[in-house]
Protein backbone atom coordinates (compact mmCIF):
# COMPACT_ATOMS: atom_id res chain seq x y z
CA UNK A 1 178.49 79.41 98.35
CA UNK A 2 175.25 78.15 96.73
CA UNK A 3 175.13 76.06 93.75
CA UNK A 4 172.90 78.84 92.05
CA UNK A 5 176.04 81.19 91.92
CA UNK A 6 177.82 78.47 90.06
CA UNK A 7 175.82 78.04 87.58
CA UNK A 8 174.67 81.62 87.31
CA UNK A 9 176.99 84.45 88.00
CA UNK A 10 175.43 86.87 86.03
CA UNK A 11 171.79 86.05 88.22
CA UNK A 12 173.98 86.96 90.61
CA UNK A 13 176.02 90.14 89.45
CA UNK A 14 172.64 91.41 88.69
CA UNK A 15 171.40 91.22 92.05
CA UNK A 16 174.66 92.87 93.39
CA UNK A 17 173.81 95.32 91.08
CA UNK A 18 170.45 96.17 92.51
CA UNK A 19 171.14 95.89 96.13
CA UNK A 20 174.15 98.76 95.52
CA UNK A 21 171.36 100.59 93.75
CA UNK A 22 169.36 100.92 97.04
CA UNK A 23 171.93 102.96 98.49
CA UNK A 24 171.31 106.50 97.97
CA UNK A 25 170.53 109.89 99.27
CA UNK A 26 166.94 110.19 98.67
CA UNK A 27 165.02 111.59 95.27
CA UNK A 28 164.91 110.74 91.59
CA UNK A 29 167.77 107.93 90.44
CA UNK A 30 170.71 107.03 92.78
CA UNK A 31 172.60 109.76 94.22
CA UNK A 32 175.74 108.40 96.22
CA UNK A 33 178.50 111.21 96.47
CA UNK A 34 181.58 110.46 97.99
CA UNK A 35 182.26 110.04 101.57
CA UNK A 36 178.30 110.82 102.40
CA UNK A 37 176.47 108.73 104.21
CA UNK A 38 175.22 106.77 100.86
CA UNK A 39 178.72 105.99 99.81
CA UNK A 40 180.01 105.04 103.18
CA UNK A 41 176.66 102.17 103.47
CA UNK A 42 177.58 101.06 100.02
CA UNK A 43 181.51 100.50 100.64
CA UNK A 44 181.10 99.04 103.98
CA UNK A 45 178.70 96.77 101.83
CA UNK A 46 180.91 95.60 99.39
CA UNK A 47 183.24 94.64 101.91
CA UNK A 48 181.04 92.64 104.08
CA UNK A 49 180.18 90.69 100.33
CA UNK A 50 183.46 90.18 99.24
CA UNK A 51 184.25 88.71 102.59
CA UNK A 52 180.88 86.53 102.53
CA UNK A 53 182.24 85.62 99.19
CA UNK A 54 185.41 84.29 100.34
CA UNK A 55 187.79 87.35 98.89
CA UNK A 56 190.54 88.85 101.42
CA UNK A 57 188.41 92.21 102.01
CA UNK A 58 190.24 95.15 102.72
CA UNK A 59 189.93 99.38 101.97
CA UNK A 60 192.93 101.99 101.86
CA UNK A 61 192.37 105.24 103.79
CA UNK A 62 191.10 107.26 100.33
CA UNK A 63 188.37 104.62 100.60
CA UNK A 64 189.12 102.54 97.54
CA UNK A 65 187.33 98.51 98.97
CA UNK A 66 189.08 95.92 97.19
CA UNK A 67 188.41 92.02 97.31
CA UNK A 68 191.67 90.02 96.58
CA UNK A 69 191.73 86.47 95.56
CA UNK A 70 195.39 84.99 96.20
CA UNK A 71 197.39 83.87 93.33
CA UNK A 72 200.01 80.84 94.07
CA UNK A 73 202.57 82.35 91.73
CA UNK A 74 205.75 83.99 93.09
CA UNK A 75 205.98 87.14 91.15
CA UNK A 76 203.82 89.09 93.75
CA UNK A 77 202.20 91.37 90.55
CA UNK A 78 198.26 91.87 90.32
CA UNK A 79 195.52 92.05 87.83
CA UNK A 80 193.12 94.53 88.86
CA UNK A 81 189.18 94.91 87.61
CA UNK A 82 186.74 97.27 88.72
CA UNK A 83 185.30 100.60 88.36
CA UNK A 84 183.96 103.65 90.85
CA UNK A 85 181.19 103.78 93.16
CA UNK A 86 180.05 106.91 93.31
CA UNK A 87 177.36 108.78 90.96
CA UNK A 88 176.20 111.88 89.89
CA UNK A 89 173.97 113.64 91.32
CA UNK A 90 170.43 111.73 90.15
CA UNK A 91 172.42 109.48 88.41
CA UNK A 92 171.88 105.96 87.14
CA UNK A 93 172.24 102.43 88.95
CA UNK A 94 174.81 101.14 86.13
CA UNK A 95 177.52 103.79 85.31
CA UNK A 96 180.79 102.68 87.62
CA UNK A 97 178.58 100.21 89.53
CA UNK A 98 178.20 97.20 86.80
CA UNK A 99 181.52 97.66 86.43
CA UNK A 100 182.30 97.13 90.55
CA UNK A 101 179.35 94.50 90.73
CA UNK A 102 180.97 92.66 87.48
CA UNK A 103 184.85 92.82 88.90
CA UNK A 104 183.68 91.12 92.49
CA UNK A 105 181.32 88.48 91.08
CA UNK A 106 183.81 87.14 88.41
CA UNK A 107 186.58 86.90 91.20
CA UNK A 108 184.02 84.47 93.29
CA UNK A 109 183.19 82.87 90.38
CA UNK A 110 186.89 82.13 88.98
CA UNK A 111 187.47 80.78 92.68
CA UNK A 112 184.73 78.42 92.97
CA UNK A 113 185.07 77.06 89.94
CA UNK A 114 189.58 76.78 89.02
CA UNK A 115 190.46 77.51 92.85
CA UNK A 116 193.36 80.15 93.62
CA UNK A 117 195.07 81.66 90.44
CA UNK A 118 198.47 81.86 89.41
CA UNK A 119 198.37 85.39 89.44
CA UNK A 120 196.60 87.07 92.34
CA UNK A 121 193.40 88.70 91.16
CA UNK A 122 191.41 92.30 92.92
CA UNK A 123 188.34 93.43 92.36
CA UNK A 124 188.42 97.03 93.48
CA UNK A 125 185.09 99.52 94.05
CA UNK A 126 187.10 103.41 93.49
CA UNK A 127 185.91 105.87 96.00
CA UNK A 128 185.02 108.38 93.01
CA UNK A 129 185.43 109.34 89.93
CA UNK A 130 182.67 111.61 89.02
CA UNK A 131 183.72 114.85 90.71
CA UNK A 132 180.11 115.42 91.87
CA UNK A 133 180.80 116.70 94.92
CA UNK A 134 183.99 117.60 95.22
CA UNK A 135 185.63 119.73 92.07
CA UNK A 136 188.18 116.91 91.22
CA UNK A 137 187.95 113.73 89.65
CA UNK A 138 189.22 110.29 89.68
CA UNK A 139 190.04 110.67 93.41
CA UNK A 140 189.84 107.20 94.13
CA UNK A 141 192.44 105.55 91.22
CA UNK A 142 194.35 109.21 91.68
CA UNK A 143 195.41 107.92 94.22
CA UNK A 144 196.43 104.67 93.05
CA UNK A 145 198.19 105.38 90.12
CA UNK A 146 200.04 108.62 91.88
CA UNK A 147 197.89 111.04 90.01
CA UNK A 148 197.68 112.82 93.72
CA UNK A 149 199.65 112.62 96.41
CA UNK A 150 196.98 113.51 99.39
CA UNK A 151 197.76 117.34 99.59
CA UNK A 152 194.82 117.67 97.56
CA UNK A 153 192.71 116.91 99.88
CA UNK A 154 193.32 120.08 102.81
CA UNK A 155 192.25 122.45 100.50
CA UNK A 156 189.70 121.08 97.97
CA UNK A 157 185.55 121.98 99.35
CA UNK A 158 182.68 120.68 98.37
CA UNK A 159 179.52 123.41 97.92
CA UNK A 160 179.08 123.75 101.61
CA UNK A 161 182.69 124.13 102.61
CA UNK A 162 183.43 121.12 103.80
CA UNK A 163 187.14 120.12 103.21
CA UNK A 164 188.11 116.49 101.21
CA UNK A 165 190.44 115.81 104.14
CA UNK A 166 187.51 116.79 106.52
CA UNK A 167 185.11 114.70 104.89
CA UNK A 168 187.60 111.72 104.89
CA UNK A 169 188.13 111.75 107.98
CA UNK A 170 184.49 111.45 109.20
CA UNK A 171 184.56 108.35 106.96
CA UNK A 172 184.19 105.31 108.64
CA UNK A 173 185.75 102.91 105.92
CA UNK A 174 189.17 104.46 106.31
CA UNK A 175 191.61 101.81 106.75
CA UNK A 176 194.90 101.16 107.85
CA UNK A 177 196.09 100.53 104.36
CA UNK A 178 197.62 103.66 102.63
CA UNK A 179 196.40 104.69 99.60
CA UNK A 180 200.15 105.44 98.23
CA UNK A 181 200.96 104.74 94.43
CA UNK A 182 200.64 100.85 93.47
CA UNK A 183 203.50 99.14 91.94
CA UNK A 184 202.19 95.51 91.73
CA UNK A 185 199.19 95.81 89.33
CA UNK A 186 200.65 93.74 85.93
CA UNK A 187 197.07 94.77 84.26
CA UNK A 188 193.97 96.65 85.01
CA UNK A 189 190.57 95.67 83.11
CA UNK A 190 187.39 97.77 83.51
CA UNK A 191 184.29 96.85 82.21
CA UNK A 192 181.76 99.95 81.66
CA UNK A 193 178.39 100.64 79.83
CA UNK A 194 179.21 102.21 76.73
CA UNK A 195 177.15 105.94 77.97
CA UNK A 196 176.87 106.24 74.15
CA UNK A 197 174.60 104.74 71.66
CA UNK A 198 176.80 103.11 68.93
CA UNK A 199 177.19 99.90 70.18
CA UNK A 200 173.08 99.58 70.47
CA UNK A 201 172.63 101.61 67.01
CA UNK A 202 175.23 98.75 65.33
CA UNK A 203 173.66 96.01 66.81
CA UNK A 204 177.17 94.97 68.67
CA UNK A 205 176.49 93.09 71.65
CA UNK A 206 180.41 94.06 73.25
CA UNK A 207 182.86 96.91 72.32
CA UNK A 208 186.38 96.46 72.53
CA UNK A 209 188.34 99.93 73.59
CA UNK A 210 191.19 101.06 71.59
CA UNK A 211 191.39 103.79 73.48
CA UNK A 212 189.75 106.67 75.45
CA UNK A 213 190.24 110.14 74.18
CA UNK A 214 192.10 112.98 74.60
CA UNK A 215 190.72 115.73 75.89
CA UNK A 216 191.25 119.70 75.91
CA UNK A 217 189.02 122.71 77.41
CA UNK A 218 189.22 126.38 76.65
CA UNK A 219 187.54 129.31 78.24
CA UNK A 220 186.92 131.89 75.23
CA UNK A 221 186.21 135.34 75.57
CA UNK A 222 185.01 137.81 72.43
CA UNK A 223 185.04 141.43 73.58
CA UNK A 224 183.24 143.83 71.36
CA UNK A 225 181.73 147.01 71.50
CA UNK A 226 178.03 147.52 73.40
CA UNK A 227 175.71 149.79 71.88
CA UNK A 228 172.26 150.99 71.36
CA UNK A 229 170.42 148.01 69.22
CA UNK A 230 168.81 150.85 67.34
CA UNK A 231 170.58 154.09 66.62
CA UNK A 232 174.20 151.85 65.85
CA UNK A 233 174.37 150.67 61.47
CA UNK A 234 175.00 147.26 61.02
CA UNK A 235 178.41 148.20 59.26
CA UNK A 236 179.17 150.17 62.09
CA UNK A 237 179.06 147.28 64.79
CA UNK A 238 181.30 145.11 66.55
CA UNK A 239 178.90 142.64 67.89
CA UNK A 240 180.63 140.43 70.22
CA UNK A 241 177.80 137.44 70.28
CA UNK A 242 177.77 137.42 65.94
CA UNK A 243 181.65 137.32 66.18
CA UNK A 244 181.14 134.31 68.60
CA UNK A 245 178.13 132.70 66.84
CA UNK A 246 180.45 132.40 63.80
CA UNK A 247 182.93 131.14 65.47
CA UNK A 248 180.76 128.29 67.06
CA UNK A 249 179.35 127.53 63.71
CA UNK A 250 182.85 127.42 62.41
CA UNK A 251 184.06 124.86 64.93
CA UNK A 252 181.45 122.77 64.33
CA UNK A 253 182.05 122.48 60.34
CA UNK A 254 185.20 121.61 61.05
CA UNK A 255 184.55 118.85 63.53
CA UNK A 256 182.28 117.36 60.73
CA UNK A 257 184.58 117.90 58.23
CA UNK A 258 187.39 116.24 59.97
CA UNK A 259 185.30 113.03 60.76
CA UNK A 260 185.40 110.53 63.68
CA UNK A 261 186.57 109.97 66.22
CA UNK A 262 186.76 113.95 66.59
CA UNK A 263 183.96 115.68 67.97
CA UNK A 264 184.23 118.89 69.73
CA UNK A 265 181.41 121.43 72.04
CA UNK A 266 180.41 124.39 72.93
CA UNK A 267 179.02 124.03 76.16
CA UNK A 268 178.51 126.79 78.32
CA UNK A 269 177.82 130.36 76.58
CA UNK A 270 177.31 133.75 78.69
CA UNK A 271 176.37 137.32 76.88
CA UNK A 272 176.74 140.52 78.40
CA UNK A 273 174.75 142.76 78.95
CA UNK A 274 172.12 139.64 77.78
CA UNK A 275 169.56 142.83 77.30
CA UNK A 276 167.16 143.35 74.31
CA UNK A 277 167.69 146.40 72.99
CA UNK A 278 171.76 146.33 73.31
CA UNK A 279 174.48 144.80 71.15
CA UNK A 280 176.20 142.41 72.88
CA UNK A 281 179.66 143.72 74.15
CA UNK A 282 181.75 140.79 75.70
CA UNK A 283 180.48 136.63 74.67
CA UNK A 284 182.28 133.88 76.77
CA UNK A 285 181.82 130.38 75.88
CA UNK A 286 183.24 127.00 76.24
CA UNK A 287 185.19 124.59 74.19
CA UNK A 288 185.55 121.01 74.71
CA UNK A 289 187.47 119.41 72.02
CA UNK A 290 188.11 115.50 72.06
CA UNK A 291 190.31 112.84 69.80
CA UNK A 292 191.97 109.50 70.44
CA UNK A 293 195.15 111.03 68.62
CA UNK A 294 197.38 114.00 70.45
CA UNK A 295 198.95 114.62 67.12
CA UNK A 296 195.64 115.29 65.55
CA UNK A 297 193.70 116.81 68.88
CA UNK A 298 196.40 119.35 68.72
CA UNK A 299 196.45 120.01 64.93
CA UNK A 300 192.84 120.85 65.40
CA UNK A 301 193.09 122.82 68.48
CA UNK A 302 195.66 124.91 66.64
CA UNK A 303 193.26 125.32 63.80
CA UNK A 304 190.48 126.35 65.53
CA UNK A 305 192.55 128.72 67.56
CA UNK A 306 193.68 130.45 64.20
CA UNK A 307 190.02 130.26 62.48
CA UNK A 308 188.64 132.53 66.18
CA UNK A 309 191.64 134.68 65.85
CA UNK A 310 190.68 135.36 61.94
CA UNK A 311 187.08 135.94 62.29
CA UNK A 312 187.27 138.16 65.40
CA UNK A 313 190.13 140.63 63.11
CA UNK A 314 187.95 140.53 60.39
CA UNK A 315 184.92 141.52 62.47
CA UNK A 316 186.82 144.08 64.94
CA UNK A 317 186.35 142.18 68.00
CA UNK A 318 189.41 141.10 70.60
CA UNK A 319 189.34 137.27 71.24
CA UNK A 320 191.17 135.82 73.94
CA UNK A 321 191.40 131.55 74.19
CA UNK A 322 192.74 130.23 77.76
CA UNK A 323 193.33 126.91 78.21
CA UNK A 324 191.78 124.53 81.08
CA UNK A 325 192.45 121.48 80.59
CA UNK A 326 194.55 119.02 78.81
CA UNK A 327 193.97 114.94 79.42
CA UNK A 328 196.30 113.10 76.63
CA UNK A 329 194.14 110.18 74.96
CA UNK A 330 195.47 106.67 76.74
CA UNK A 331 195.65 104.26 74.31
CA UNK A 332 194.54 100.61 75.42
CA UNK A 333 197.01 97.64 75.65
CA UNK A 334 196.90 95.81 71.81
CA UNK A 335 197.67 93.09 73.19
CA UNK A 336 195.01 92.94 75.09
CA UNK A 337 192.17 94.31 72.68
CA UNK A 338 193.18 91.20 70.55
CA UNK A 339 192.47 88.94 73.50
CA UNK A 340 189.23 90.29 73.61
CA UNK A 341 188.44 90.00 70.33
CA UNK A 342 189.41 86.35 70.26
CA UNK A 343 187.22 85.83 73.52
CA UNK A 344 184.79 87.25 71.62
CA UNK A 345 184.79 85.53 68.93
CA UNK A 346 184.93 81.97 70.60
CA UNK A 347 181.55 82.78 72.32
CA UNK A 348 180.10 84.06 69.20
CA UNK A 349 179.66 87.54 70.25
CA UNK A 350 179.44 90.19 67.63
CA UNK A 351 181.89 93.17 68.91
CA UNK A 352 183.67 95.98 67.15
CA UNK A 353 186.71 98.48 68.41
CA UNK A 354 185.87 101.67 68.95
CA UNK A 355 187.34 105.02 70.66
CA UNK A 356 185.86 106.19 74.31
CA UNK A 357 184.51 109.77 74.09
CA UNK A 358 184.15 109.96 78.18
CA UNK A 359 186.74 109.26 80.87
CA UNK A 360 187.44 106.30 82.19
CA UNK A 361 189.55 105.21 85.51
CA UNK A 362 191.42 103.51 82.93
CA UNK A 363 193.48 106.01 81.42
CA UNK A 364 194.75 106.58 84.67
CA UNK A 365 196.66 103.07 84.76
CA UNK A 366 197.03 103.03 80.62
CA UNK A 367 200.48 104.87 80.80
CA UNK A 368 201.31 102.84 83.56
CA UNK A 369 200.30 99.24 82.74
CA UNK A 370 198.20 97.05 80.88
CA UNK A 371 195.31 98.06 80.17
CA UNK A 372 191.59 96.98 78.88
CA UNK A 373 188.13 98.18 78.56
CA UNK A 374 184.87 96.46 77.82
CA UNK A 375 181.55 98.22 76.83
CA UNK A 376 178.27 96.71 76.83
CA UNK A 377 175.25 99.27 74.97
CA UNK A 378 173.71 101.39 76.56
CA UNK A 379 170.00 101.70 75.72
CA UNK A 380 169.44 105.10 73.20
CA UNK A 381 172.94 105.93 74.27
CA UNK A 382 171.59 108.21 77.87
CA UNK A 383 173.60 107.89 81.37
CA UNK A 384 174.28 109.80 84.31
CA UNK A 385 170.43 109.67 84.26
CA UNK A 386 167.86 107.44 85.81
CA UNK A 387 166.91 106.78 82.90
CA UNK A 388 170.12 104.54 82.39
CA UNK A 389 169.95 100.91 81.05
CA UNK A 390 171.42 97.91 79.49
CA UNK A 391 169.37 94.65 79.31
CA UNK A 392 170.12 91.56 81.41
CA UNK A 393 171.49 89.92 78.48
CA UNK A 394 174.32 92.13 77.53
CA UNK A 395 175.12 92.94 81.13
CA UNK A 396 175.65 89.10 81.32
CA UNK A 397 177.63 89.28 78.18
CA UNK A 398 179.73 91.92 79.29
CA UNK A 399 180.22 89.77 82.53
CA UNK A 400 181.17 86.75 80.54
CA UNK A 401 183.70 88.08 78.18
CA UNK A 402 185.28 89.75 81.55
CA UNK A 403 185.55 86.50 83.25
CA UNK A 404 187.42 84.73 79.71
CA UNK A 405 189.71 87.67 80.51
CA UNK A 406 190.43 86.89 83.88
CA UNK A 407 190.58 83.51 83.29
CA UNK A 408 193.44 84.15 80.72
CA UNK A 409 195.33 86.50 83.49
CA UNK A 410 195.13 85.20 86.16
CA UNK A 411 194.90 80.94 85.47
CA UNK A 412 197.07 81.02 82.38
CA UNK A 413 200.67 82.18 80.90
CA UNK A 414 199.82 85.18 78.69
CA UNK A 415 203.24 86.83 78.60
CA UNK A 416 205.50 84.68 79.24
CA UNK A 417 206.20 85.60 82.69
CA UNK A 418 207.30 82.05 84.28
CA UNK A 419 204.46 80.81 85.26
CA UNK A 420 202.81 77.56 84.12
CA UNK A 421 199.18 76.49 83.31
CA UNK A 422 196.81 76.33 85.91
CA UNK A 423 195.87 72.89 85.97
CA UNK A 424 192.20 73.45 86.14
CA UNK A 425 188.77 72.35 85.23
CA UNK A 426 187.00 73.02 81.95
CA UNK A 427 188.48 76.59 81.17
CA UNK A 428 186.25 79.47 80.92
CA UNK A 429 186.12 79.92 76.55
């Protein structure tokens, strides 16, 4: 390993970063669905680097490439750090990716520098998360955490038909490792762009995650009455898309009113008959509601529930609310978060807690162990775009206060687990 990496790893991160950019399906951005032809280049990729880099390389039969750095401890439990590989479709080159490109270059780094660990140490590149292609998500940690079990897969298609199990098979990364449900990972730690615009709005060169919200969805439906647009009084009328209109307006009042972290959407919104010169008879829209609390997600689900219910009686419509989804908000390890914010402070980084709005392969592991996110900004707040982007400088920062982390893992006794300091070199502050 060259001298350069030493005393640059975030030179270095930054060119991993670009060269996994290259591989995509052609057009606008980076486009690298799972199990396409994209992903597979980009896997095989990281494992030929992590290899090159010294790291046991090795991939599970879901596709998840890991690069594992030994620890000399006896305990036989893991820290894990990483991210996904995949994209959206036109995506950006640093949503998952500085994450993956972060996790392997800090594991080389820690190596050359304090040797092998205490605690062994992976870097791990998740086969997806998006659910761009196929309509799942978080198929690569899923499967890590026990989230699926690989039955999934026979009947899941992507848009042309193709199955998840057919499409795995054709993948040339599968390994001989199963992707069953880990029971050796003591933490996980992700580090992410922020894909909001807070941290560069504040100023804040890191954000420490408390945690990443809850979410739930709800498919509504307002039935009313269609009728002629001229000949039908405006007392006379039960106008399905008014009914809903106020209802929309409703929710979002009481978002406002009920203040951060909170925020909730209406997303998607279909009118029938959607003609001129008829009153709407039958509105159905989306809800996407979102809070780091359950107690208080639900409180305001329940509320908004009864405010629909109230304005479609008074107005004469039917409303009927069906739920779709419900993701409980995974709180991040305190412990943890105050490490952060004491490696953060010893390299004189401004940071500040805050509450992730999207979904992270994190809350996967948070009921399960340990867990920690980093953000770095993200310029005016935009991903899943090309037009994603986070300066050198805080993608280095980011990289740093990951490594501290590590360091503290992996090298040192952090929970009194039996194992001794790592007599090393200069620790990483």
């Amino acid at each position: 390993m060259s001298e350069s990496f030493i005393q640059s790893p975030a030179a270095e991160m930054i060119e991993l970063l670009e060269e996994l950019a290259a591989f995509s399906a052609p057009g606008e951005g980076v486009t690298r669905l799972l199990y396409t032809p994209a992903w597979k280049q980009a896997q095989q990729f990281l494992l030929n680097r992590a290899e090159a880099g010294g790291l046991k390389a090795y991939s599970d039969s879901a596709g998840n490439v890991y690069g594992r750095l030994d620890g000399t401890g006896s305990d036989g439990k893991v820290v894990l750090t990483g991210s996904h590989i995949d994209t959206v479709v036109r995506g950006g080159k640093y949503d998952g990716a500085y994450g993956v490109a972060a996790a392997f270059t800090a594991l080389r780094y820690l190596s050359r520098v304090y040797g092998p660990p205490l605690r062994t140490l992976e870097a791990v590149s998740f086969a997806e998360e998006e659910g761009s292609r196929f309509p799942l998500t978080f198929w690569g940690s899923g499967n890590v955490t026990g989230l699926y079990d690989g039955s999934e897969a026979e009947n899941c298609r992507d848009a042309e038909g193709m199955t998840l199990r057919e499409a795995m098979t054709g993948s040339s990364l599968a390994g001989d490792k199963s992707p069953a449900p880990r029971d050796d990972i003591a933490a996980y730690v992700e580090l992410h762009i922020e894909q909001g615009i807070v941290l560069e709005r504040t100023g804040t060169q890191i954000g420490v995650v408390s945690a990443i919200a809850g979410q739930r969805r709800f498919a509504v439906s307002v039935k009313g009455t269609a009728n002629h647009a001229g000949t039908t009084p405006m007392g006379l009328r039960h106008d399905a898309l008014a009914a809903a209109a106020e209802m929309i307006v409703q929710l979002e009042h009481s978002a406002a009113e009920a203040g951060e972290p909170l925020v909730a959407t209406t997303g998607r919104l279909e009118v029938y008959p959607n003609t001129p010169n008829v009153i709407p008879g039958e509105v159905m829209f989306t809800l996407d509601i979102r809070h780091s609390d359950g107690n208080e997600l639900e409180a305001f689900c329940a509320a908004a529930v009864s405010a629909f219910e109230e304005i479609a009686k008074r107005r004469g419509v039917t409303v009927n609310i069906t739920a779709r989804l419900s993701a409980s908000p995974a709180p991040m390890d305190r412990g943890l978060s105050g490490e952060l914010e004491s490696i953060c402070t010893r390299q004189g980084r401004t940071y500040r807690t805050m509450v992730s709005g999207a979904g992270h392969d994190a809350q996967l592991f948070a009921p399960l162990t340990r867990t920690a996110m980093i953000f770095v900004p993200s310029r005016a707040g935009i991903s899943h775009s090309p037009e994603e982007y986070t300066p050198p400088e805080e993608l280095a920062a980011g990289l740093d206060v990951l490594i501290a982390l590590l360091y503290k893992l992996g090298y040192e006794d952090l929970n009194d687990n039996g194992l001794t300091p790592h007599n090393t070199k200069e620790r990483w502050t």
